[in-house]
C-alpha atoms as a PDB file:
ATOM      1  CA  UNK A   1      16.699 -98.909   6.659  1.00  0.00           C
ATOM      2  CA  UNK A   2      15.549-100.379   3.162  1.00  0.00           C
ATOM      3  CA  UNK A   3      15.672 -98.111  -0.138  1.00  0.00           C
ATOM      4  CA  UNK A   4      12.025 -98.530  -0.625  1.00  0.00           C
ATOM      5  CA  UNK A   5      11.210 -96.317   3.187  1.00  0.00           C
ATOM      6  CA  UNK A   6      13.267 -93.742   1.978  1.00  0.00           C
ATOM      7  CA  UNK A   7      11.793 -92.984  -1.812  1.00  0.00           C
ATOM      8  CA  UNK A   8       8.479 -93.298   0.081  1.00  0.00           C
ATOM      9  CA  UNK A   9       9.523 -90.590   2.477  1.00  0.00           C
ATOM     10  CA  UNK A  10      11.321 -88.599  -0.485  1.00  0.00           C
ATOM     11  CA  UNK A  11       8.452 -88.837  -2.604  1.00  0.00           C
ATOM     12  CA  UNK A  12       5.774 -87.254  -0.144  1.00  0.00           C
ATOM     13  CA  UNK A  13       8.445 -84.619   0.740  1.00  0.00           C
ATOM     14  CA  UNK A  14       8.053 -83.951  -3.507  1.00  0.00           C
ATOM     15  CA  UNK A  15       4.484 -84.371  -3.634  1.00  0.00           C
ATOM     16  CA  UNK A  16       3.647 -82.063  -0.346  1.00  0.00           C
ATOM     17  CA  UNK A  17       2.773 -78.635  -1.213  1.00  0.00           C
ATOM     18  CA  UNK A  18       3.936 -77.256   2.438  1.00  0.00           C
ATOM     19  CA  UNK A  19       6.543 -78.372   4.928  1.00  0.00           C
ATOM     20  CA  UNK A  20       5.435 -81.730   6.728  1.00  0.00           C
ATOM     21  CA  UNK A  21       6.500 -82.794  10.016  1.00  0.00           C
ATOM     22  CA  UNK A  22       7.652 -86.010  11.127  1.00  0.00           C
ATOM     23  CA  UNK A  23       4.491 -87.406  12.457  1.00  0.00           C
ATOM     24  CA  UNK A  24       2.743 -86.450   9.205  1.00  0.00           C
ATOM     25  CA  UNK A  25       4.891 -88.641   7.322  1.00  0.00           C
ATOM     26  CA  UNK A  26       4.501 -91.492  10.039  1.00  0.00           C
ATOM     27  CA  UNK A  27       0.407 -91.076   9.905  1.00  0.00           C
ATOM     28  CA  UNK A  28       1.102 -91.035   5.666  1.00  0.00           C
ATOM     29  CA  UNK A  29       3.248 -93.909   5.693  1.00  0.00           C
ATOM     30  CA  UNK A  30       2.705 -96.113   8.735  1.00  0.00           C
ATOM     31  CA  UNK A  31       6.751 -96.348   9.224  1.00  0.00           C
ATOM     32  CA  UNK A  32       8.328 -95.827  12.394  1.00  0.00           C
ATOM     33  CA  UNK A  33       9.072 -92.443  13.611  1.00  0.00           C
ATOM     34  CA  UNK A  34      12.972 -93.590  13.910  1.00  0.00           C
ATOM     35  CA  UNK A  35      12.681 -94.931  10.061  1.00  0.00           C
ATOM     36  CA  UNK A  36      11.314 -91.196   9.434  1.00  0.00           C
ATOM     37  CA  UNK A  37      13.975 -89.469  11.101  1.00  0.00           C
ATOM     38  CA  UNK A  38      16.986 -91.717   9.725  1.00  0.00           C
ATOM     39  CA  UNK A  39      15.386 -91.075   6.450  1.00  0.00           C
ATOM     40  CA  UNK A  40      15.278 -87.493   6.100  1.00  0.00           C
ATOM     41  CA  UNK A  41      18.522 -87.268   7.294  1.00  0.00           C
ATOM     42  CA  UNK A  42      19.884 -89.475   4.457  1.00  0.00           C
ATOM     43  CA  UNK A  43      17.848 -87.226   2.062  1.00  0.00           C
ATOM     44  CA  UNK A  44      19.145 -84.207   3.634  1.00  0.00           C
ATOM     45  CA  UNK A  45      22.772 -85.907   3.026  1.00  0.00           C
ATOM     46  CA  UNK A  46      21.957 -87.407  -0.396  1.00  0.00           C
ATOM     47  CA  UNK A  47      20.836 -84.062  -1.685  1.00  0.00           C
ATOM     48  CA  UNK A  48      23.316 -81.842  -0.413  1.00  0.00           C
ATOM     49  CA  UNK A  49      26.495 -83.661  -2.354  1.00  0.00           C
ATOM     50  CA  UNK A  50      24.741 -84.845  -4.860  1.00  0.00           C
ATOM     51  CA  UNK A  51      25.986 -81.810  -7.202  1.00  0.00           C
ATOM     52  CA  UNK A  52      23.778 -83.272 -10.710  1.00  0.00           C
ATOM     53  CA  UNK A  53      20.276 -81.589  -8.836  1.00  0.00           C
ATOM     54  CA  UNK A  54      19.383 -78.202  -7.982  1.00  0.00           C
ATOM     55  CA  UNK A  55      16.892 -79.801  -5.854  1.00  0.00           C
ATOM     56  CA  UNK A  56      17.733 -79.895  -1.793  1.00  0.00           C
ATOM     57  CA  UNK A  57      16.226 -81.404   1.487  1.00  0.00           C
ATOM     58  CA  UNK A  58      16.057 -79.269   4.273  1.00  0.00           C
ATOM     59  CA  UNK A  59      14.542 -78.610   7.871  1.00  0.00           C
ATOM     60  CA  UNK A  60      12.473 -75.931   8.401  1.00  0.00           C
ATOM     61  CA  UNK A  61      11.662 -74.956  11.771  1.00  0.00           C
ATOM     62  CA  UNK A  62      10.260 -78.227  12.957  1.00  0.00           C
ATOM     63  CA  UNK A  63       9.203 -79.491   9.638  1.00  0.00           C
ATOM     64  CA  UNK A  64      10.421 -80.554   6.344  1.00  0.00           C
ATOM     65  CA  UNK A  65      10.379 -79.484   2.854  1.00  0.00           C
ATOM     66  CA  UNK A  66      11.884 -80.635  -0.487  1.00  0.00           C
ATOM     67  CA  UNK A  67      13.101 -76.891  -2.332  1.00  0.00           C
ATOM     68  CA  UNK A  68      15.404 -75.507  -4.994  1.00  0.00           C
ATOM     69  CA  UNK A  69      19.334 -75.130  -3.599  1.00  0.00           C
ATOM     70  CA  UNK A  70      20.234 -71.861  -2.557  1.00  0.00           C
ATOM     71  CA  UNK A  71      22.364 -71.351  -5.653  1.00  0.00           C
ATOM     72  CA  UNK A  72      19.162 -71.845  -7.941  1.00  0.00           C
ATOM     73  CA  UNK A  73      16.895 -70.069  -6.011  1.00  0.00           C
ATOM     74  CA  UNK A  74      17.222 -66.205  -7.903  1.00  0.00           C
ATOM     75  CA  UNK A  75      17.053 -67.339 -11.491  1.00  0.00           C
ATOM     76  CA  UNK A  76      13.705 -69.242 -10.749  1.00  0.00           C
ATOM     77  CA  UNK A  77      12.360 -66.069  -8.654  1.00  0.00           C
ATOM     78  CA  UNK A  78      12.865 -64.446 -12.018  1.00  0.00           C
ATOM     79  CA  UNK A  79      10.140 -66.509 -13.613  1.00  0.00           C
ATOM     80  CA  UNK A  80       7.548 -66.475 -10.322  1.00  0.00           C
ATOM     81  CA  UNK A  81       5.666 -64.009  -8.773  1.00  0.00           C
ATOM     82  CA  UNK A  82       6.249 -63.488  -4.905  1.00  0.00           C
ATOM     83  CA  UNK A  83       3.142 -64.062  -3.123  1.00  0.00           C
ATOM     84  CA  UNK A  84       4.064 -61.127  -0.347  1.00  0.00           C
ATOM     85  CA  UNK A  85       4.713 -57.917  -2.255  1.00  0.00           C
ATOM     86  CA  UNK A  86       7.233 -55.418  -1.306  1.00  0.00           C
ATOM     87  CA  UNK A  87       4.895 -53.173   0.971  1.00  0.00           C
ATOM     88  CA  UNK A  88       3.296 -56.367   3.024  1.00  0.00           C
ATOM     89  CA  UNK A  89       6.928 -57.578   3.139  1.00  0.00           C
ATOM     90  CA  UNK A  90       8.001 -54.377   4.983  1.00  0.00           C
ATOM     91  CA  UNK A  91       5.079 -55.060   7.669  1.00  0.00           C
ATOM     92  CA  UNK A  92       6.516 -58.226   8.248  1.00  0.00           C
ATOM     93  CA  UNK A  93       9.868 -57.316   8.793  1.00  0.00           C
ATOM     94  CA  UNK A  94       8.598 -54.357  11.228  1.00  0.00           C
ATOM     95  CA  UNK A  95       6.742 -57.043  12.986  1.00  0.00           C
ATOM     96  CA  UNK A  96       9.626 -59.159  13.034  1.00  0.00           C
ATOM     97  CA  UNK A  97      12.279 -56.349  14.382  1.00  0.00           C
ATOM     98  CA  UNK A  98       9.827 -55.005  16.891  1.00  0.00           C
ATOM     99  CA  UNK A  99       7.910 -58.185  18.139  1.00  0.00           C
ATOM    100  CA  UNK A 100       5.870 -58.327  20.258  1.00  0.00           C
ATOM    101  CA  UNK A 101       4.479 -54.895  19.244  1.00  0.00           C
ATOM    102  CA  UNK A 102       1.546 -52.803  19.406  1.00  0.00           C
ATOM    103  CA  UNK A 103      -0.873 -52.740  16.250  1.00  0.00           C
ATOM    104  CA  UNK A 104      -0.494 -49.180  16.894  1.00  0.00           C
ATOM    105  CA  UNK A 105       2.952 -48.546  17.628  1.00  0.00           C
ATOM    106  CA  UNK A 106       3.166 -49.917  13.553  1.00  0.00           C
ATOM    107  CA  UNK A 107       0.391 -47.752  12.426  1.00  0.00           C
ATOM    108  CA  UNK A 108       2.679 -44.909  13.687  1.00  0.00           C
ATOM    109  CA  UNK A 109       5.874 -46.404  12.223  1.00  0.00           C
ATOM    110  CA  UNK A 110       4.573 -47.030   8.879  1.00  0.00           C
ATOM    111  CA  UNK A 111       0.642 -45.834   8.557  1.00  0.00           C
ATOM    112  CA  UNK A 112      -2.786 -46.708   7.857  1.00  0.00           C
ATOM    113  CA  UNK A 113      -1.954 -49.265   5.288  1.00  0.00           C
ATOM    114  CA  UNK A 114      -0.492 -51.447   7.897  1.00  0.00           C
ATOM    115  CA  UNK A 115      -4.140 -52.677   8.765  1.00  0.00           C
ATOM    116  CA  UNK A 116      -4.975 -54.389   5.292  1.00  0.00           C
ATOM    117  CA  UNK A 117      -1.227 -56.001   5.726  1.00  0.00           C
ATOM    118  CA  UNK A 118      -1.625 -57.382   9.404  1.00  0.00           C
ATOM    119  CA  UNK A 119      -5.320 -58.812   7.938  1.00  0.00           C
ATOM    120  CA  UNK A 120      -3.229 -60.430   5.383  1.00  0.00           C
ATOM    121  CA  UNK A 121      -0.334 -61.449   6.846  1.00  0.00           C
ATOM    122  CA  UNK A 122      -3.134 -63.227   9.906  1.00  0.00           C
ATOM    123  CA  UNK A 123      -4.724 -64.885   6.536  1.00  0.00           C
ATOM    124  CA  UNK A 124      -1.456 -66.453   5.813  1.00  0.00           C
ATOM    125  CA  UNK A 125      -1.212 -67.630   9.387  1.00  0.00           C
ATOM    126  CA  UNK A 126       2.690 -65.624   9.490  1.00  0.00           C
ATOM    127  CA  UNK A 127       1.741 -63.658  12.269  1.00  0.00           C
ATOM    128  CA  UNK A 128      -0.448 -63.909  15.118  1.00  0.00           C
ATOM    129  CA  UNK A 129      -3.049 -61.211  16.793  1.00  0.00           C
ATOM    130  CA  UNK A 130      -4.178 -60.946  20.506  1.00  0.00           C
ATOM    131  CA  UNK A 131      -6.410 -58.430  21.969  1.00  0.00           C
ATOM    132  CA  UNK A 132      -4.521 -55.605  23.670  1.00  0.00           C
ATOM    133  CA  UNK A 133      -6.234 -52.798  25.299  1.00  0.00           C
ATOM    134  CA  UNK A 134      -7.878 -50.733  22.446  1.00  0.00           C
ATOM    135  CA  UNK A 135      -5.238 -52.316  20.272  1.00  0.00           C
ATOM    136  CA  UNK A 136      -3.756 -56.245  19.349  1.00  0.00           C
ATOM    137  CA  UNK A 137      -0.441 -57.249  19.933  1.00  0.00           C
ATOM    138  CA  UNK A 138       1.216 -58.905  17.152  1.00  0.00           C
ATOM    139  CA  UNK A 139       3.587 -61.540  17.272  1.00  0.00           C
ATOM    140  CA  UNK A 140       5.262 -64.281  14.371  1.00  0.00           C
ATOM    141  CA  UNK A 141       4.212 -67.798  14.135  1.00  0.00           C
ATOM    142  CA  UNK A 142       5.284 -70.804  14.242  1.00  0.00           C
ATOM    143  CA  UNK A 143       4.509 -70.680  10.467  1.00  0.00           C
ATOM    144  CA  UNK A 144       6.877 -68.188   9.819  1.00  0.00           C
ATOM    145  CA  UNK A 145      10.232 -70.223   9.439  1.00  0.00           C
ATOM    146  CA  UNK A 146       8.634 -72.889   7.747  1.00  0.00           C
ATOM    147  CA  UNK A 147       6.973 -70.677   4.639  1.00  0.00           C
ATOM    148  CA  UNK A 148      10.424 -69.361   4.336  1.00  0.00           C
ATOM    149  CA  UNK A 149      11.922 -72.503   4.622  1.00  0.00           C
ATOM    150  CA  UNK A 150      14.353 -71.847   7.599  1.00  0.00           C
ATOM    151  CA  UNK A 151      15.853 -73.830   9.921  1.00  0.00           C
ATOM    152  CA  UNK A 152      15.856 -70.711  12.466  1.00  0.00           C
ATOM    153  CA  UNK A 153      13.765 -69.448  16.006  1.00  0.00           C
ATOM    154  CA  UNK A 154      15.418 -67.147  17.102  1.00  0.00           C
ATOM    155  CA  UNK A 155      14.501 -63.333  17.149  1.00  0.00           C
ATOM    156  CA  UNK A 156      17.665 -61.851  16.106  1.00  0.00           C
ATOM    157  CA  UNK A 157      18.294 -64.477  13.334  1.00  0.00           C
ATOM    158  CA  UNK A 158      14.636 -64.056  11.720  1.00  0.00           C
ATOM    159  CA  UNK A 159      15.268 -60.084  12.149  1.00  0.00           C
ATOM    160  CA  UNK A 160      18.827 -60.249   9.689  1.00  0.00           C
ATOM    161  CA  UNK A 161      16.777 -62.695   7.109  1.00  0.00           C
ATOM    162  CA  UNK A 162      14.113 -60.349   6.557  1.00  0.00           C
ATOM    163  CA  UNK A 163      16.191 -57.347   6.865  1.00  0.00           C
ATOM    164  CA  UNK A 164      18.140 -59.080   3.792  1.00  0.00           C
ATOM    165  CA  UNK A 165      15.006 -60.329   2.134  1.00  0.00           C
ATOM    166  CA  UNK A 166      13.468 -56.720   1.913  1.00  0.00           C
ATOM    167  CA  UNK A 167      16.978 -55.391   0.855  1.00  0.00           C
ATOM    168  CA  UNK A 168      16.801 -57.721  -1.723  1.00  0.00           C
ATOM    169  CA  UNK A 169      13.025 -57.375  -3.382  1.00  0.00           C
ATOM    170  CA  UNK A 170      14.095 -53.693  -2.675  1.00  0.00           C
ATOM    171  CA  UNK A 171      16.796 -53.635  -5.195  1.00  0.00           C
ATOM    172  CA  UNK A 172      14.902 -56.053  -7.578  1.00  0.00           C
ATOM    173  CA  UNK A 173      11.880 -53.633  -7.246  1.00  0.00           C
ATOM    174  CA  UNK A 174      14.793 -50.502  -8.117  1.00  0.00           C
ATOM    175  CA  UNK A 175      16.562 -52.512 -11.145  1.00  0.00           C
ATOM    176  CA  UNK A 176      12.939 -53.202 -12.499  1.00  0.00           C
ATOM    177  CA  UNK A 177      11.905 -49.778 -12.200  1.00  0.00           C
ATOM    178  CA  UNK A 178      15.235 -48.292 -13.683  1.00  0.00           C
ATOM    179  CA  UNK A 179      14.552 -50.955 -16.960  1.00  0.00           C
ATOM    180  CA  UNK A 180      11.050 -49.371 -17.174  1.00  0.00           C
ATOM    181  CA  UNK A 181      12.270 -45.995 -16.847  1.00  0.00           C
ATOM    182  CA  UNK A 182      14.544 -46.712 -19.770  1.00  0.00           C
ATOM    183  CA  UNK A 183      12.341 -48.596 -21.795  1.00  0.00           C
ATOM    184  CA  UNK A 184      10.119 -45.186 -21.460  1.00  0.00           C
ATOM    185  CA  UNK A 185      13.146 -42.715 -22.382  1.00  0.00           C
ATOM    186  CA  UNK A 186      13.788 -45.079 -25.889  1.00  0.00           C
ATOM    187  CA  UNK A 187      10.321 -45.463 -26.201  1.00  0.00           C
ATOM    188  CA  UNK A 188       9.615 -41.448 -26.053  1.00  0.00           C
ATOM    189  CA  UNK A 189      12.943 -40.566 -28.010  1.00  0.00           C
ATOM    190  CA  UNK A 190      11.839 -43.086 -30.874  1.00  0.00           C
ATOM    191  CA  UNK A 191       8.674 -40.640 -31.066  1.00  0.00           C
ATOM    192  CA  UNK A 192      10.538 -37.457 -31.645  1.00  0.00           C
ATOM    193  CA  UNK A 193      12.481 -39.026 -34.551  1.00  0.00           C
END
């Protein structure tokens, strides 16, 4: 494979807002699937000992995506806003746990607020709704590994990364709240002086 295939495949991996799949990069670039696929795996390899970026190549679910390395990942969350929040995020992972379940079954675990989430959550395409009785069966999509950038499929592992992922915003949501609370004490005790 010539240098020039591969910088054209790295560079739409850079440019591409989403994951992109193998054939999308074929249709983009007119190579050959095979010069695709022995491409990203040179990226994948050229990124992961190259220790001078932060940058990484990775499959995610079927598709691939060009992201920050794990290591780099929490000091840039610091700086972006999630685009699930905390509550929405706990849907999710109920959905997750639990699929396929009952749109009802989660009103029951976690109340009436699950509706607006599951709306949501179908607008982002993460999970996916069928008619059930006098209720809709929710499941995740295909979607799901690939906005979170994992290379996973399986039930149980999607389960333990959201269970981790909500732990996590959890705490960040706790240490946030703790800085405001003492932010408010100083604030109030400066007052009285």
């Amino acid at each position: 494979m010539n240098i020039k295939s591969k910088k054209l495949v790295e560079s739409l991996l850079f440019s591409a807002s989403n994951p992109i799949s193998i054939n999308e990069v074929v249709q983009a670039t007119e190579l050959s699937r095979r010069t695709v696929r022995k491409a990203l795996d040179e990226l994948i390899t050229d990124y992961q000992t190259n220790t001078k970026t932060s940058m990484a190549v990775v499959k995610a679910g079927t598709k691939y995506v060009m992201q920050l390395k794990d290591e780099f990942t929490e000091p840039s969350v610091m700086i972006t806003q999630p685009e699930i929040d905390d509550a929405v995020l706990r849907t999710l992972a109920l959905i997750a746990f639990h699929q396929p379940v009952k749109q009802s079954n989660l009103r029951r675990m976690a109340g009436d607020k699950i509706y607006e989430h599951v709306d949501q959550l179908n607008e982002m395409h993460l999970i996916h709704t069928k008619k059930h009785r006098n209720t809709e069966m929710i499941t995740l999509t295909k979607l799901f590994p690939e906005y979170f950038g994992l290379d996973m499929t399986k039930p149980e592992e999607i389960r333990s990364f959201l269970a981790e992922k909500v732990i996590e915003q959890t705490k960040q949501s706790n240490r946030s709240d703790e800085t405001t609370e003492t932010t408010i004490m100083v604030d109030e005790s400066e007052t009285r002086n």
